[in-house]
N, C-alpha and C. Protein backbone atom coordinates (compact mmCIF):
# COMPACT_ATOMS: atom_id res chain seq x y z
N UNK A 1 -15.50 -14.07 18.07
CA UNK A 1 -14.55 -14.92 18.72
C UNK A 1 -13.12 -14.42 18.51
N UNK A 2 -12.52 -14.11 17.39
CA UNK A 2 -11.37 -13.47 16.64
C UNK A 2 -11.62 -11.94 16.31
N UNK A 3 -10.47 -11.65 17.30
CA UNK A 3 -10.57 -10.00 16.81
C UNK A 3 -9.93 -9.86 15.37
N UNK A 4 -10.55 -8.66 14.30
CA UNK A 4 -9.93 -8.46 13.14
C UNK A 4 -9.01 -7.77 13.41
N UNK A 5 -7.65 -8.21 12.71
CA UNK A 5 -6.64 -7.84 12.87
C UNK A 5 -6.71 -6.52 11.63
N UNK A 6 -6.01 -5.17 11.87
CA UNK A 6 -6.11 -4.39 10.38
C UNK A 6 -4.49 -4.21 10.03
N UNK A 7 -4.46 -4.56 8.76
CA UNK A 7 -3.24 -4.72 8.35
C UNK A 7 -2.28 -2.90 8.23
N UNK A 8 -1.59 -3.07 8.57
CA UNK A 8 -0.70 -1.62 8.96
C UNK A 8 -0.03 -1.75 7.38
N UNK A 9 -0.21 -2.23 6.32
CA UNK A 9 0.34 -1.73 4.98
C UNK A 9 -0.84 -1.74 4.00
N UNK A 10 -0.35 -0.56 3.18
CA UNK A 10 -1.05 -0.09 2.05
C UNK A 10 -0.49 -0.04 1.11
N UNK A 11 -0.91 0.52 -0.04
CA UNK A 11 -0.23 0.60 -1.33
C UNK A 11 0.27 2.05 -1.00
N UNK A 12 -0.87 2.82 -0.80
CA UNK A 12 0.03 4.21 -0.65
C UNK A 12 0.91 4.34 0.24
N UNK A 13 1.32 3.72 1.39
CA UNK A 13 2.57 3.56 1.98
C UNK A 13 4.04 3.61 1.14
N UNK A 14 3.58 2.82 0.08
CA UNK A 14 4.61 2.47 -0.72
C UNK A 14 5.10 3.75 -1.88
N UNK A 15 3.69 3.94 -2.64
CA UNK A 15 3.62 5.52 -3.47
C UNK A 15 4.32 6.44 -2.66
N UNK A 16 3.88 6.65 -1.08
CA UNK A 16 4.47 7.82 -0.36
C UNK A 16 6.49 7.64 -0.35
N UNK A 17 5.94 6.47 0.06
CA UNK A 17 8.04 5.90 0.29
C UNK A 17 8.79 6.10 -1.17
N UNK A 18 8.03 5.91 -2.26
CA UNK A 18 8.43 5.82 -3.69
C UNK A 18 8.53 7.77 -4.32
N UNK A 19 7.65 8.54 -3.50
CA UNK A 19 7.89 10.09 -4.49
C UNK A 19 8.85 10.80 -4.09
N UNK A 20 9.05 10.51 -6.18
CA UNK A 20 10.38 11.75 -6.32
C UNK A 20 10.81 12.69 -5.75
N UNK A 21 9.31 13.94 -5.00
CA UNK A 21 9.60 15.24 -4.89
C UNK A 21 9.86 15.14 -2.77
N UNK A 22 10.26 13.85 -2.39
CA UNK A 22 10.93 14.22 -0.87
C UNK A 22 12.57 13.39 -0.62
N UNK A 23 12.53 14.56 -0.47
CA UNK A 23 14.35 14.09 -0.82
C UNK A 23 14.89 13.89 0.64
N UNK A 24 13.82 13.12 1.52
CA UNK A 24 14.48 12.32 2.55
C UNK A 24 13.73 11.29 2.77
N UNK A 25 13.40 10.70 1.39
CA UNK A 25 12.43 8.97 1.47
C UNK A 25 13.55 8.54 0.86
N UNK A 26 15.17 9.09 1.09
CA UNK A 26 15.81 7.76 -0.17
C UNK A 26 16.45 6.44 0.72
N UNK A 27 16.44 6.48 1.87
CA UNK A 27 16.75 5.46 2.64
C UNK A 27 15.87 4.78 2.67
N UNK A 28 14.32 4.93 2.92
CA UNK A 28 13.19 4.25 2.80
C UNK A 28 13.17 3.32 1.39
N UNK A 29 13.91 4.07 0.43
CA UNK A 29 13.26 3.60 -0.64
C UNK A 29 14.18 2.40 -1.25
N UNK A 30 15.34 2.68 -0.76
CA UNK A 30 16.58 1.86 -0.71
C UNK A 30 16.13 0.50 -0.05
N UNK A 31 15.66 0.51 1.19
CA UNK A 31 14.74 -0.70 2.08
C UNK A 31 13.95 -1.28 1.11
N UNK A 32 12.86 -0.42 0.46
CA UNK A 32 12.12 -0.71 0.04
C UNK A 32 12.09 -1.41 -1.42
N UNK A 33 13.87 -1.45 -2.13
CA UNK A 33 14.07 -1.89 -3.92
C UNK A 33 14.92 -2.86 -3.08
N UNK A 34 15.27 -2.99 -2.11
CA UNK A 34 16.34 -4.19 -1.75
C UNK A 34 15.48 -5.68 -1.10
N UNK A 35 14.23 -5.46 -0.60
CA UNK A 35 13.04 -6.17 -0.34
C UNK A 35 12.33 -6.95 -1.75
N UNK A 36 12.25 -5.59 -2.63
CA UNK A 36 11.31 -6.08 -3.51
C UNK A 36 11.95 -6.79 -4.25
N UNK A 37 13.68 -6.19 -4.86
CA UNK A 37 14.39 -7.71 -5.56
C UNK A 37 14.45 -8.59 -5.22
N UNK A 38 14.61 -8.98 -3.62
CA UNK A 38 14.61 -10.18 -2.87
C UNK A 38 12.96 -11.44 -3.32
N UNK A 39 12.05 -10.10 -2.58
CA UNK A 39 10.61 -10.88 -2.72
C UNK A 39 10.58 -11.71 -4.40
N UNK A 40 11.04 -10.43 -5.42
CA UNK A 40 10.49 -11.41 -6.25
C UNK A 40 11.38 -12.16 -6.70
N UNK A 41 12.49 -12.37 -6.30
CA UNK A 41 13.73 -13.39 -6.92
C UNK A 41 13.62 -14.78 -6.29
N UNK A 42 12.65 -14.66 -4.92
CA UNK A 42 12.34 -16.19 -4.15
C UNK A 42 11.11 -16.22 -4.78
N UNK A 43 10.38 -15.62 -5.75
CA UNK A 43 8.72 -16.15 -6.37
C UNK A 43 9.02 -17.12 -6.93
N UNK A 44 8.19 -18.58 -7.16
CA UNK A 44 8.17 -19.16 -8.13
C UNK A 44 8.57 -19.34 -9.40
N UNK A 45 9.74 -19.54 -9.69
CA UNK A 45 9.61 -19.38 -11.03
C UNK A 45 8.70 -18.63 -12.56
N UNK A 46 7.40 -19.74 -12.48
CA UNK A 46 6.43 -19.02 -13.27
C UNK A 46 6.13 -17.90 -12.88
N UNK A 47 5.49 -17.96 -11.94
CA UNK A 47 5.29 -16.36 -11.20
C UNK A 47 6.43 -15.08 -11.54
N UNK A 48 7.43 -15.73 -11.47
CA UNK A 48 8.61 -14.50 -11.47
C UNK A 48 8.50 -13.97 -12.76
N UNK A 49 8.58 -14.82 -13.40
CA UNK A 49 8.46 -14.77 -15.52
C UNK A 49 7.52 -14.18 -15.47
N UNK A 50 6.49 -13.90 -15.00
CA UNK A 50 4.89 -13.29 -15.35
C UNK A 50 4.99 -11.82 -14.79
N UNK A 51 5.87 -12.21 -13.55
CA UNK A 51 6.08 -10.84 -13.01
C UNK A 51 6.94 -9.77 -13.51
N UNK A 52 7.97 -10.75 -14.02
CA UNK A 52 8.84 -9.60 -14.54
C UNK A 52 8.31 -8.99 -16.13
N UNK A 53 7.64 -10.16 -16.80
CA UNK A 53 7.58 -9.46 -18.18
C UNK A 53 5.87 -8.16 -17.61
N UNK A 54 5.40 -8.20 -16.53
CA UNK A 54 4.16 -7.12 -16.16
C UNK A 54 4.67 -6.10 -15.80
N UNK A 55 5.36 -6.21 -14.94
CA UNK A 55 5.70 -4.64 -14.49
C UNK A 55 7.06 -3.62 -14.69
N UNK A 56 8.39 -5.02 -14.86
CA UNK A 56 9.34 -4.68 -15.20
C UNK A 56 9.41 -4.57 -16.86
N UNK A 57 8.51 -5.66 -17.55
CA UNK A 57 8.80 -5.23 -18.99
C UNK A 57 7.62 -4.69 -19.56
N UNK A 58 6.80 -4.37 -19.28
CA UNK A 58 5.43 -3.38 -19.48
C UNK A 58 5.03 -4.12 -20.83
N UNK A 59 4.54 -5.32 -20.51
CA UNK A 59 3.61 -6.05 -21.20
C UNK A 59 2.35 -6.05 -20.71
N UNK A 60 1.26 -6.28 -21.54
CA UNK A 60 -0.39 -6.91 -20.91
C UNK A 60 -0.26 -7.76 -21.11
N UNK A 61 -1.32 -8.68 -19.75
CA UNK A 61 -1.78 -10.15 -20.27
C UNK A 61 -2.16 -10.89 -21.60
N UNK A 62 -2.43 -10.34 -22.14
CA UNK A 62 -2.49 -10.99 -23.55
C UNK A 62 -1.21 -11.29 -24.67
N UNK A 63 -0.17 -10.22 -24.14
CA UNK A 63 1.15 -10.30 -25.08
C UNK A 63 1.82 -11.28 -23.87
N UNK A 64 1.51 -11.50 -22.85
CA UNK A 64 2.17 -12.64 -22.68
C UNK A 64 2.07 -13.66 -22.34
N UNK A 65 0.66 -13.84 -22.51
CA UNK A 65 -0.09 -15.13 -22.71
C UNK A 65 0.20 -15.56 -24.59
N UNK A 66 0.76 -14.74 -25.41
CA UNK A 66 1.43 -14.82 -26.55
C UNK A 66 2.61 -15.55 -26.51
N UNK A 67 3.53 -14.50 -25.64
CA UNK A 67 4.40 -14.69 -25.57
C UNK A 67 4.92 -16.22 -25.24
N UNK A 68 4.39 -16.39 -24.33
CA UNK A 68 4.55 -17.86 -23.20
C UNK A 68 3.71 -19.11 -23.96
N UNK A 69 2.79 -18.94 -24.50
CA UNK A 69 2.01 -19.70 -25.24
C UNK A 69 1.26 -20.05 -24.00
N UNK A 70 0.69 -19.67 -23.07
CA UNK A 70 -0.58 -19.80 -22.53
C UNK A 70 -1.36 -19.30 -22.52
N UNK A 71 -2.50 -19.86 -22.32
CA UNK A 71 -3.50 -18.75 -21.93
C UNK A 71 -4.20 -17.76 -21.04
N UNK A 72 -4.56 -16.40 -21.58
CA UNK A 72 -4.65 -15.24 -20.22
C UNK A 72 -4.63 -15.17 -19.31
N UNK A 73 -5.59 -16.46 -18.72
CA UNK A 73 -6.03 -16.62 -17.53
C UNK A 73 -5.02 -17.79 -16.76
N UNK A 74 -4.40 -18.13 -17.53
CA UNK A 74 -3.08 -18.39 -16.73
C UNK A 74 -2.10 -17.51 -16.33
N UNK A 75 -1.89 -16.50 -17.03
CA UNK A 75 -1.29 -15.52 -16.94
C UNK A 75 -1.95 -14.85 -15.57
N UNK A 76 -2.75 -14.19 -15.84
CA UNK A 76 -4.09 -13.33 -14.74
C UNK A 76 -3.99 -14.47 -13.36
N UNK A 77 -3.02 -15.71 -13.56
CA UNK A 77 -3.85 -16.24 -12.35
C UNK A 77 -2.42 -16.27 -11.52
N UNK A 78 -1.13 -16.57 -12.48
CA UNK A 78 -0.04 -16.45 -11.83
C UNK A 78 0.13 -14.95 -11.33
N UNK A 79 -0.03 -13.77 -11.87
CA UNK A 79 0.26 -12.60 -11.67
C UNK A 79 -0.25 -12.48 -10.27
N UNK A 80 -1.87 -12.92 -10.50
CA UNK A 80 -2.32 -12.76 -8.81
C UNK A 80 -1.79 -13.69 -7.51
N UNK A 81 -1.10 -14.44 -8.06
CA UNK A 81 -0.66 -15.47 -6.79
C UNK A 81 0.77 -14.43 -6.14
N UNK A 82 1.55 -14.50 -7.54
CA UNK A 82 2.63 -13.33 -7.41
C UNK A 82 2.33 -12.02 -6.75
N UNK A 83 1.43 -11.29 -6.56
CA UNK A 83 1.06 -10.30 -6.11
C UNK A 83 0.59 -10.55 -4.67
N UNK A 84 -0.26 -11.51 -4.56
CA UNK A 84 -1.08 -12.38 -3.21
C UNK A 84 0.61 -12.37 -2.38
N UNK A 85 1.35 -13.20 -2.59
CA UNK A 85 2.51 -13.49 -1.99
C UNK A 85 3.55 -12.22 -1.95
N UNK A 86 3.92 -11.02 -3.08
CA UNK A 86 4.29 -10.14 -2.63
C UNK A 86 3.69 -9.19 -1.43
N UNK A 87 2.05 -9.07 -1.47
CA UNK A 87 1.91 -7.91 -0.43
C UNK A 87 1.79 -9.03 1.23
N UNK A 88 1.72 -9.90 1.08
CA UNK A 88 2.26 -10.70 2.60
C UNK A 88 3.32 -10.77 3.10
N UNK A 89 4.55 -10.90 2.18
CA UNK A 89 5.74 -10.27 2.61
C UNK A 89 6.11 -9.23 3.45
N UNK A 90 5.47 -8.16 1.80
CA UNK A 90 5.63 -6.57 2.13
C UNK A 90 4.80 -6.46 3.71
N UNK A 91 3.29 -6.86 4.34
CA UNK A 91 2.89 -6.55 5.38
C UNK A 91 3.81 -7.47 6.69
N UNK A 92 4.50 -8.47 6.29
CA UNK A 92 5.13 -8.78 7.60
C UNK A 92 6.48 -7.90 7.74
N UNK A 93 7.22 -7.17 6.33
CA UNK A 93 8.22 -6.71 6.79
C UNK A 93 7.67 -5.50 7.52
N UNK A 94 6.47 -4.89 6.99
CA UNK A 94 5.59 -3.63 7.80
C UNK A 94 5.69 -3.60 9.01
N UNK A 95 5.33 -4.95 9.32
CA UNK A 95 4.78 -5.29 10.69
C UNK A 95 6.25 -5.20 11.86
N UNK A 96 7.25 -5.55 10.91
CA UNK A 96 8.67 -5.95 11.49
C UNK A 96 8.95 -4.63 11.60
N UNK A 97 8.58 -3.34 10.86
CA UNK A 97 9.27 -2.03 11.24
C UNK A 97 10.33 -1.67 10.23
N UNK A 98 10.55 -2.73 9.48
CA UNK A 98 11.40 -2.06 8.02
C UNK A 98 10.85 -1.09 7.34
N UNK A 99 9.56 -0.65 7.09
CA UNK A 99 9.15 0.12 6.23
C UNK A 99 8.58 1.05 6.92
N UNK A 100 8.76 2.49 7.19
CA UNK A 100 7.92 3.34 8.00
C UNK A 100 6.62 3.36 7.95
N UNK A 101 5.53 3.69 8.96
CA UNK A 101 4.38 3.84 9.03
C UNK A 101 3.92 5.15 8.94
């Protein structure tokens, strides 16, 4: 009844837009750190805290399910909502043509 739609973003889209060794992805990549501060500065609160101490402060779930005094799987569950809601972003700005294909 519904055609499957296939989503035009990947992760390696992003790896490709992100390597060091092409020294004409820096406009791409500029798009691409001015998006992602945005995306995660409108996350949720919790989410944002989970997000920032994962990837920006290179913690595991367990040091900050420490940290926070919850438990893992609270952690593991915000991270994935945070992530769920970053790559929907990232595929509508795809879709919009901000990010090369």
């Amino acid at each position: 009844m519904f055609d499957v739609r296939e989503s035009t973003f990947s992760l390696q889209d992003f790896e490709r837009i992100a390597a060091p060794q092409c020294a004409d992805n820096a406009p791409a990549r500029a798009r691409y750190a001015r998006f992602l501060r945005s995306a995660v500065r409108h996350l949720p609160p919790k989410q944002r805290q989970v997000v920032a101490l994962y990837f920006f402060g290179g913690r595991n779930i367990p040091a900050i399910a420490l940290e926070l005094g919850v438990h893992p799987s609270t952690v593991s569950r915000r991270l994935a909502a945070a992530k769920r809601t970053l790559r929907a972003q990232a595929e509508m700005c795809s879709e919009a043509g901000l990010f090369p294909s």
